[in-house]
Protein backbone atom coordinates (compact mmCIF):
# COMPACT_ATOMS: atom_id res chain seq x y z
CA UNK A 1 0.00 0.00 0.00
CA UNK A 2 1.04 3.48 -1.16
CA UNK A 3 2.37 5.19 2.10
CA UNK A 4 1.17 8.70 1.01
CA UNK A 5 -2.35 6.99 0.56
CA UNK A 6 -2.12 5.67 4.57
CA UNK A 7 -1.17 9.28 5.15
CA UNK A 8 -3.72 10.86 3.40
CA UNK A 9 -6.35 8.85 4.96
CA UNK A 10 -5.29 9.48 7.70
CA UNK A 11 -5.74 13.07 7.37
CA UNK A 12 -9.23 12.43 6.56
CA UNK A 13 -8.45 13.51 3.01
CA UNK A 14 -9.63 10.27 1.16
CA UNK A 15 -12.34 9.31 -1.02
CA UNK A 16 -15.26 7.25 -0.52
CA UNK A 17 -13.40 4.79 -2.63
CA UNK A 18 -9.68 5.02 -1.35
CA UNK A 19 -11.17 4.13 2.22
CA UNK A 20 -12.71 1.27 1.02
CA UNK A 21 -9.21 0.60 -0.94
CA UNK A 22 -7.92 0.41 2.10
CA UNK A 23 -9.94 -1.26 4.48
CA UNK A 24 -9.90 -4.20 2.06
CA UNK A 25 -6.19 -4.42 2.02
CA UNK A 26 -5.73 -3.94 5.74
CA UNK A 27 -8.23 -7.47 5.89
CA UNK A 28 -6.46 -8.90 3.15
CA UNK A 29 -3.70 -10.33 5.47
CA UNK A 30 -1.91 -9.64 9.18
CA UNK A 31 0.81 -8.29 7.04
CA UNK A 32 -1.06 -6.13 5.69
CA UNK A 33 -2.56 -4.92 9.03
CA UNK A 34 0.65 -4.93 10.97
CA UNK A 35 1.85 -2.21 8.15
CA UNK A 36 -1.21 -0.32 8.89
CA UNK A 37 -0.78 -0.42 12.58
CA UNK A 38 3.28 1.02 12.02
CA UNK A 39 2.34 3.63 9.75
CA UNK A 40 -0.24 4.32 12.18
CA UNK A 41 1.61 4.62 15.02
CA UNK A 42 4.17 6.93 13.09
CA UNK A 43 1.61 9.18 12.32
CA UNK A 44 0.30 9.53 15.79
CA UNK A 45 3.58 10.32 16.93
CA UNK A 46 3.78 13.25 14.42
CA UNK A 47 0.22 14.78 16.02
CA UNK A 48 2.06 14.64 19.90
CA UNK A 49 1.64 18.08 21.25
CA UNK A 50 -0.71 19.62 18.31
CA UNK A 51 -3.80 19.65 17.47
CA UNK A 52 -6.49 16.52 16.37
CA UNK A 53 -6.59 16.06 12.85
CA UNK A 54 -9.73 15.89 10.12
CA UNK A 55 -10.22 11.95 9.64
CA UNK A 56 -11.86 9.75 7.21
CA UNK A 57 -15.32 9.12 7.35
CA UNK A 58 -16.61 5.30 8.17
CA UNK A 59 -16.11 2.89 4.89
CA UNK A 60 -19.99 1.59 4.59
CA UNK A 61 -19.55 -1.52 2.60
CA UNK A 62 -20.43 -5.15 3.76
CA UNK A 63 -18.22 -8.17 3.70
CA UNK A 64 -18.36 -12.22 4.63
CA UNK A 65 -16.60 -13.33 7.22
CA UNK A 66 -13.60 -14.34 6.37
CA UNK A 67 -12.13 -17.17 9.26
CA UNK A 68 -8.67 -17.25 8.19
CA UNK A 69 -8.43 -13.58 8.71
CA UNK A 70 -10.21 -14.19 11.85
CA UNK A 71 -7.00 -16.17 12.87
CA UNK A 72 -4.29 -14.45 11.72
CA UNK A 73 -5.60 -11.36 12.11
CA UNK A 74 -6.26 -12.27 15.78
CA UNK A 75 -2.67 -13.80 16.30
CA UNK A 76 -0.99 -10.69 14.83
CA UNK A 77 -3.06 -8.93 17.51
CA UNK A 78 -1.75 -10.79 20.18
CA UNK A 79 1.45 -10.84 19.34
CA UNK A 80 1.51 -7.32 19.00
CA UNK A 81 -0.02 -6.44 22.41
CA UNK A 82 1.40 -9.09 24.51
CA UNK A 83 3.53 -6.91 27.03
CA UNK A 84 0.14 -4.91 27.64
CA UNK A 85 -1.19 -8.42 29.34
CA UNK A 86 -1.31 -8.99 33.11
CA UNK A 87 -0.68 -12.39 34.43
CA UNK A 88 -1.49 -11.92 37.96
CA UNK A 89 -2.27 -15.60 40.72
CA UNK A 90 -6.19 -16.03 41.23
CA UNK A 91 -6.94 -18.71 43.06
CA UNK A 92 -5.19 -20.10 46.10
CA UNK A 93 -6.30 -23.95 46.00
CA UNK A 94 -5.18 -27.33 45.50
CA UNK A 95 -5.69 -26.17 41.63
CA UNK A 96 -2.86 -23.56 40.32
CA UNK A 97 -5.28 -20.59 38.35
CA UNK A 98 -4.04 -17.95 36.60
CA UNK A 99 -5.73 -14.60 35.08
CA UNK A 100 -5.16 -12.50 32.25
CA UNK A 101 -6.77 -8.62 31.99
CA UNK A 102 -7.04 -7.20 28.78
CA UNK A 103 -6.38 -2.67 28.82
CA UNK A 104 -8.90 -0.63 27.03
CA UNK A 105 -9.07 -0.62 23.51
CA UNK A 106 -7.11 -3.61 23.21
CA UNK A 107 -7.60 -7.41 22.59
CA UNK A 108 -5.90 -10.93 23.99
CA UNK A 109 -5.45 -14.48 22.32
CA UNK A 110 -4.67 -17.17 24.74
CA UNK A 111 -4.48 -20.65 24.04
CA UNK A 112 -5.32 -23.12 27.57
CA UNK A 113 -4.14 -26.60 28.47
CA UNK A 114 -6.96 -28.51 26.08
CA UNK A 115 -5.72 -26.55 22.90
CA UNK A 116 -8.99 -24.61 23.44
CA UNK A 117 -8.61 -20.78 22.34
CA UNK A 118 -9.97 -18.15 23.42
CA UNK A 119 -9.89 -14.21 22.46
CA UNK A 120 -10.21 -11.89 24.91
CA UNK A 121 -11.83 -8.25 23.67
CA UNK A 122 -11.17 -4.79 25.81
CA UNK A 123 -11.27 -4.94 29.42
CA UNK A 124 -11.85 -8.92 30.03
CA UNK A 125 -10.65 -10.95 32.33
CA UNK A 126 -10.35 -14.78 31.68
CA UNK A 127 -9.67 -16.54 35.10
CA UNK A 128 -8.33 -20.32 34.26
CA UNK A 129 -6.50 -23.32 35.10
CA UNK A 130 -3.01 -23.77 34.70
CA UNK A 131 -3.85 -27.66 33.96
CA UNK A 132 -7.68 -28.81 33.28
CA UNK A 133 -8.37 -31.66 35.99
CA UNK A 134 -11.23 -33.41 37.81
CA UNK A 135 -13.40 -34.53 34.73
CA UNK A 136 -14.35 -30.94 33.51
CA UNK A 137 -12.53 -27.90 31.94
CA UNK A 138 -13.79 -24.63 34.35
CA UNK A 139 -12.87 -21.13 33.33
CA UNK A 140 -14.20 -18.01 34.55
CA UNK A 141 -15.26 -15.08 32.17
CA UNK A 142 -15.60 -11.25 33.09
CA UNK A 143 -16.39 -9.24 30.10
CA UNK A 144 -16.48 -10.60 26.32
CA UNK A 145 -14.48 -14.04 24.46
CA UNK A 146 -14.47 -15.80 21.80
CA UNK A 147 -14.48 -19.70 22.52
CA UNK A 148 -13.38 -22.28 20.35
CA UNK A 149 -13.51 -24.93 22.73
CA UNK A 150 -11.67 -28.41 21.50
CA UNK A 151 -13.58 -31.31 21.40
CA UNK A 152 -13.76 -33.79 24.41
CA UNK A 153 -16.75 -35.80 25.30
CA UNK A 154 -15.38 -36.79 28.40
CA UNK A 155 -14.95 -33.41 29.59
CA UNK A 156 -17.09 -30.57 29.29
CA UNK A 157 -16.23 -27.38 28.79
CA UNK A 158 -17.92 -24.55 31.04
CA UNK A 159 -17.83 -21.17 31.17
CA UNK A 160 -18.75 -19.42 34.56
CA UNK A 161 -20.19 -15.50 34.46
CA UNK A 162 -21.79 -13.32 36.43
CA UNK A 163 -25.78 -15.23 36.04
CA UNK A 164 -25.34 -17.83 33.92
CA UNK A 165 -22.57 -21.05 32.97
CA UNK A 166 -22.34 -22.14 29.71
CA UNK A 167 -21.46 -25.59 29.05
CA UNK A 168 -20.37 -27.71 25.68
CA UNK A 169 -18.13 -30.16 24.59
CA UNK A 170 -16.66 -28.71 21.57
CA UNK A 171 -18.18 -25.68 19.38
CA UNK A 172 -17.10 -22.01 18.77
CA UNK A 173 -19.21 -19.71 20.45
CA UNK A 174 -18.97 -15.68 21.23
CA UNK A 175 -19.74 -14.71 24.95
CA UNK A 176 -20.95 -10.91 26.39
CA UNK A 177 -21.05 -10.85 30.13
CA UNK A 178 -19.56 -7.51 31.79
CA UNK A 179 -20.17 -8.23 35.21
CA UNK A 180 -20.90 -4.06 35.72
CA UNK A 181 -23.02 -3.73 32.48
CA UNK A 182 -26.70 -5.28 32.39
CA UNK A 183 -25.96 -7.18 28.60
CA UNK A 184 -26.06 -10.86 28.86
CA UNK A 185 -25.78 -12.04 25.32
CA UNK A 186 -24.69 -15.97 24.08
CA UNK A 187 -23.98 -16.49 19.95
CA UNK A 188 -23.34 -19.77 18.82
CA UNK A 189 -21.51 -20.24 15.72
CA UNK A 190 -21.06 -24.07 15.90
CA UNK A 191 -21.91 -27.15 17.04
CA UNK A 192 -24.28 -27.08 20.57
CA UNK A 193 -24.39 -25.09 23.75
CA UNK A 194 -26.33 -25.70 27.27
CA UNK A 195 -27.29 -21.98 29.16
CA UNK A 196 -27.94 -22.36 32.50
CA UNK A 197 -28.05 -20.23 36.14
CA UNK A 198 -24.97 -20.75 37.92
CA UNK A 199 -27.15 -21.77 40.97
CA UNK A 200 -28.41 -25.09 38.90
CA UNK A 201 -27.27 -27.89 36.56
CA UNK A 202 -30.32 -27.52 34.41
CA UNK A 203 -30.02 -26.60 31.36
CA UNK A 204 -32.63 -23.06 30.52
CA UNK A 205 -31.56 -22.56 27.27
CA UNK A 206 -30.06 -24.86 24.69
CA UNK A 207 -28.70 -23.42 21.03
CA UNK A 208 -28.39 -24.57 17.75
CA UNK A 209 -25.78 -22.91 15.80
CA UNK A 210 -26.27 -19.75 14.05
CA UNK A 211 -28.84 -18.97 17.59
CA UNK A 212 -27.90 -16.26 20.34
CA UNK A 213 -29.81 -15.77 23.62
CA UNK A 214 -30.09 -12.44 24.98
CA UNK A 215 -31.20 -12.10 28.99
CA UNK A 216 -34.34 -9.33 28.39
CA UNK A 217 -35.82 -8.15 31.83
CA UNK A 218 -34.44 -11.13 33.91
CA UNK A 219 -34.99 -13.84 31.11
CA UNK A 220 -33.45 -15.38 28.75
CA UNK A 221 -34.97 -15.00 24.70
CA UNK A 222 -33.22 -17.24 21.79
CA UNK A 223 -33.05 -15.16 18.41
CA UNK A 224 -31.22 -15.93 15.34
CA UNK A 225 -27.82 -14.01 14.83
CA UNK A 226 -28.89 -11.39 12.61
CA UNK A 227 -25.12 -9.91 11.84
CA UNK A 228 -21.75 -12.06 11.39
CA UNK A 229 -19.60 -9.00 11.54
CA UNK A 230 -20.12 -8.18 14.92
CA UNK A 231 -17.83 -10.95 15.80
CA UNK A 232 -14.96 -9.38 13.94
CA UNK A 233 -14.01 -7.15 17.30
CA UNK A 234 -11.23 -9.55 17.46
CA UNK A 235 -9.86 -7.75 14.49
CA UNK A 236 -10.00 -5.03 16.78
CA UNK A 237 -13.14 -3.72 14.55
CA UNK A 238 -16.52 -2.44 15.93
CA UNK A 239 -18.76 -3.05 13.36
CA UNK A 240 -21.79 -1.09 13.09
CA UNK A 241 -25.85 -2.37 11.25
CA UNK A 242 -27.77 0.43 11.55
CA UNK A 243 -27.53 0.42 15.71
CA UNK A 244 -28.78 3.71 17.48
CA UNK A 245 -26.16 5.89 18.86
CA UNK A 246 -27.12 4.93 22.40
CA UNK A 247 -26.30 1.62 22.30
CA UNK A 248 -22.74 2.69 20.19
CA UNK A 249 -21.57 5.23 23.18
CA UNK A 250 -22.35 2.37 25.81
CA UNK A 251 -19.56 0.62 23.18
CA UNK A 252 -17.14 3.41 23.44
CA UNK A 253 -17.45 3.71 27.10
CA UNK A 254 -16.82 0.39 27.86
CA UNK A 255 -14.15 -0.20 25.45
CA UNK A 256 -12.23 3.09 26.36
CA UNK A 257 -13.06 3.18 30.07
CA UNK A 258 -14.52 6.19 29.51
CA UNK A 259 -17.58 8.18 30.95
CA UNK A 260 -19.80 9.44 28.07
CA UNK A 261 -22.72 11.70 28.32
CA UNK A 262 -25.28 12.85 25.97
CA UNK A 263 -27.04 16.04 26.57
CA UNK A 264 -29.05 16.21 23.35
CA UNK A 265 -31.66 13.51 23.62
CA UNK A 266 -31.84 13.58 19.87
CA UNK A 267 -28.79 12.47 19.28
CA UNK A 268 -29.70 8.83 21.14
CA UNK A 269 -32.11 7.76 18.58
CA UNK A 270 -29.54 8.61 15.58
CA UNK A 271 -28.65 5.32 13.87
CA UNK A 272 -25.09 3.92 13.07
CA UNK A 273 -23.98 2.21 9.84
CA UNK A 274 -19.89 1.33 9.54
CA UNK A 275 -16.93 0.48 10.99
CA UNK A 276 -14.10 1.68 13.50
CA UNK A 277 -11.06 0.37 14.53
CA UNK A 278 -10.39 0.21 18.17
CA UNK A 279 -6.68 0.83 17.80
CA UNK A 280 -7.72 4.60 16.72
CA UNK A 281 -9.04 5.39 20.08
CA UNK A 282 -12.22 7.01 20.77
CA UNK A 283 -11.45 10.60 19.43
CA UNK A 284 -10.92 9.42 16.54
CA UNK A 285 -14.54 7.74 15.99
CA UNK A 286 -16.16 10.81 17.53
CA UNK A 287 -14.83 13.28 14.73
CA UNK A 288 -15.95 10.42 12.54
CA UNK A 289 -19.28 10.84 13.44
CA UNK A 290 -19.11 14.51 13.67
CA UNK A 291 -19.26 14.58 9.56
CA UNK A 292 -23.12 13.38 9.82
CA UNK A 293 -24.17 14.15 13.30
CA UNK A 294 -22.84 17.91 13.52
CA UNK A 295 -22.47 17.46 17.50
CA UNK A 296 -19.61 18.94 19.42
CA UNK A 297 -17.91 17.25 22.49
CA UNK A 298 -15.36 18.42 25.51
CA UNK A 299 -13.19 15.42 26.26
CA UNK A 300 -12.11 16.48 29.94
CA UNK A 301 -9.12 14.10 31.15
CA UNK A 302 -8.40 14.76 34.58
CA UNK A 303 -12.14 13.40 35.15
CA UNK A 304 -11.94 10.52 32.67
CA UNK A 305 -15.58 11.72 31.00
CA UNK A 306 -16.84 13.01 27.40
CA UNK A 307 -19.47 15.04 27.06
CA UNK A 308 -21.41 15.26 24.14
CA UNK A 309 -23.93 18.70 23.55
């Protein structure tokens, strides 16, 4: 890719079309994206101690997933932010656990003692064995993964979060549980999954793939997944389908750590068609939406908190 073309867009000077140029080469291969992400970097190093510049608008185009992107995509990621993960002891038992915390706006890839893989999306925490014992394989989820859980009859394979355990044998299935945020959301890609309270053994829900369950006023509903691409935040992409603005700040706040509020009421029911990457940090996005929303924001630091009139 033409280095003065990354430059440009990121000056926000691009087409319609040269976005799209290079969103598609970006996916084409980690490579690819690893270029992006040092060209990138240089360029943010260039805006230290002046002012935020114009940037691109959002590239509204729709692709397949693509799973071998998915994977080495994902392990480029990891590789790149490994010294940003925290391996700190858990549990003090018989059983030797260890955790891993993801920072804002970042992702994690870790591979446990089955072969199972999970990745880990911004501010998780995967609590796990160091060795899978006992009959069953036990890990404890705070936030959002990405299972895909190897195959073993004789062991199941469950997932402990705040409300609910999730239990299989081998599938690949996506998981939303911040214990602080109120979404309890399931998707299952492949192969079969049992949802259940973490108070009983049986089973409320159970999916087929291409199902999600959602937890609406203190139950749980089964829907079809109605959009592949959200899945691709372990590309380190939020991907937008005409989703209100409300729902997209909770995003941004959670993914950031940052405190967002809305003034204009209006602005809440606006609705959302696109794609960011998290690696450009929230300002970036914001000035993004600027171009169709024409709101203005004070970012204040010291107190951690947008605010958005």
């Amino acid at each position: 890719m033409n280095k003065d073309l990354l430059h440009k867009y990121f000056a926000g000077e691009t087409t319609p079309e040269e976005e799209k140029e290079i969103m598609d080469w970006t996916e084409l291969s980690a490579d690819n994206y690893r270029s992006y992400l040092k060209e990138r970097k240089g360029w943010n190093a260039l805006l230290v101690n002046t002012d935020l510049q114009p940037i691109p608008q959002m590239v509204r185009h729709k692709r397949s997933v693509n799973p071998w992107i998915f994977s080495t995509v994902a392990a480029s990621v990891a590789l790149l932010i490994a010294l940003s993960q925290w391996f700190i002891p858990a549990k003090q038992s018989e059983e030797k656990w260890q955790s891993i915390w993801v920072p804002p706006g970042q992702r994690a890839q870790v591979t446990l003692d089955d072969g199972t893989t999970v990745w880990l999306n911004s501010q998780s925490t995967l609590h796990f064995p160091a060795s899978f014992r006992n009959g069953r394989r036990i890990v404890e989820l705070n936030g959002e993964g990405f299972f895909d859980v190897e195959e073993n009859k004789e062991q199941p394979f469950i997932v402990h979060t705040k409300k609910y355990d999730i239990e299989v044998l081998g599938t690949n299935f996506n998981v939303l549980a911040y214990k602080d945020h109120e979404v309890f959301e399931v998707s299952l890609l492949s192969g079969s999954v049992q949802i259940h309270s973490s108070e009983s053994t049986t089973p409320e829900v159970i999916l087929k793939p291409n199902q999600k369950v959602i937890e609406s006023s203190g139950r749980l509903q089964v829907e079809p997944i109605d959009n592949f691409e959200h899945f691709r935040w372990r590309e380190g992409l939020i991907c937008l389908d005409d989703e209100r603005f409300e729902e997209l700040i909770k995003k941004f706040s959670l993914y950031f750590d940052i405190r967002i509020t809305v003034e204009n009421p209006q602005f809440l029911e606006y609705r959302c068609t696109g794609k960011f990457r998290q690696s450009d940090g929230v300002d970036y996005a914001l000035r993004v939406l600027q171009r169709k929303m024409k709101f203005n924001y004070i970012r204040d630091n010291e107190s951690n908190e947008i605010v958005i009139k």
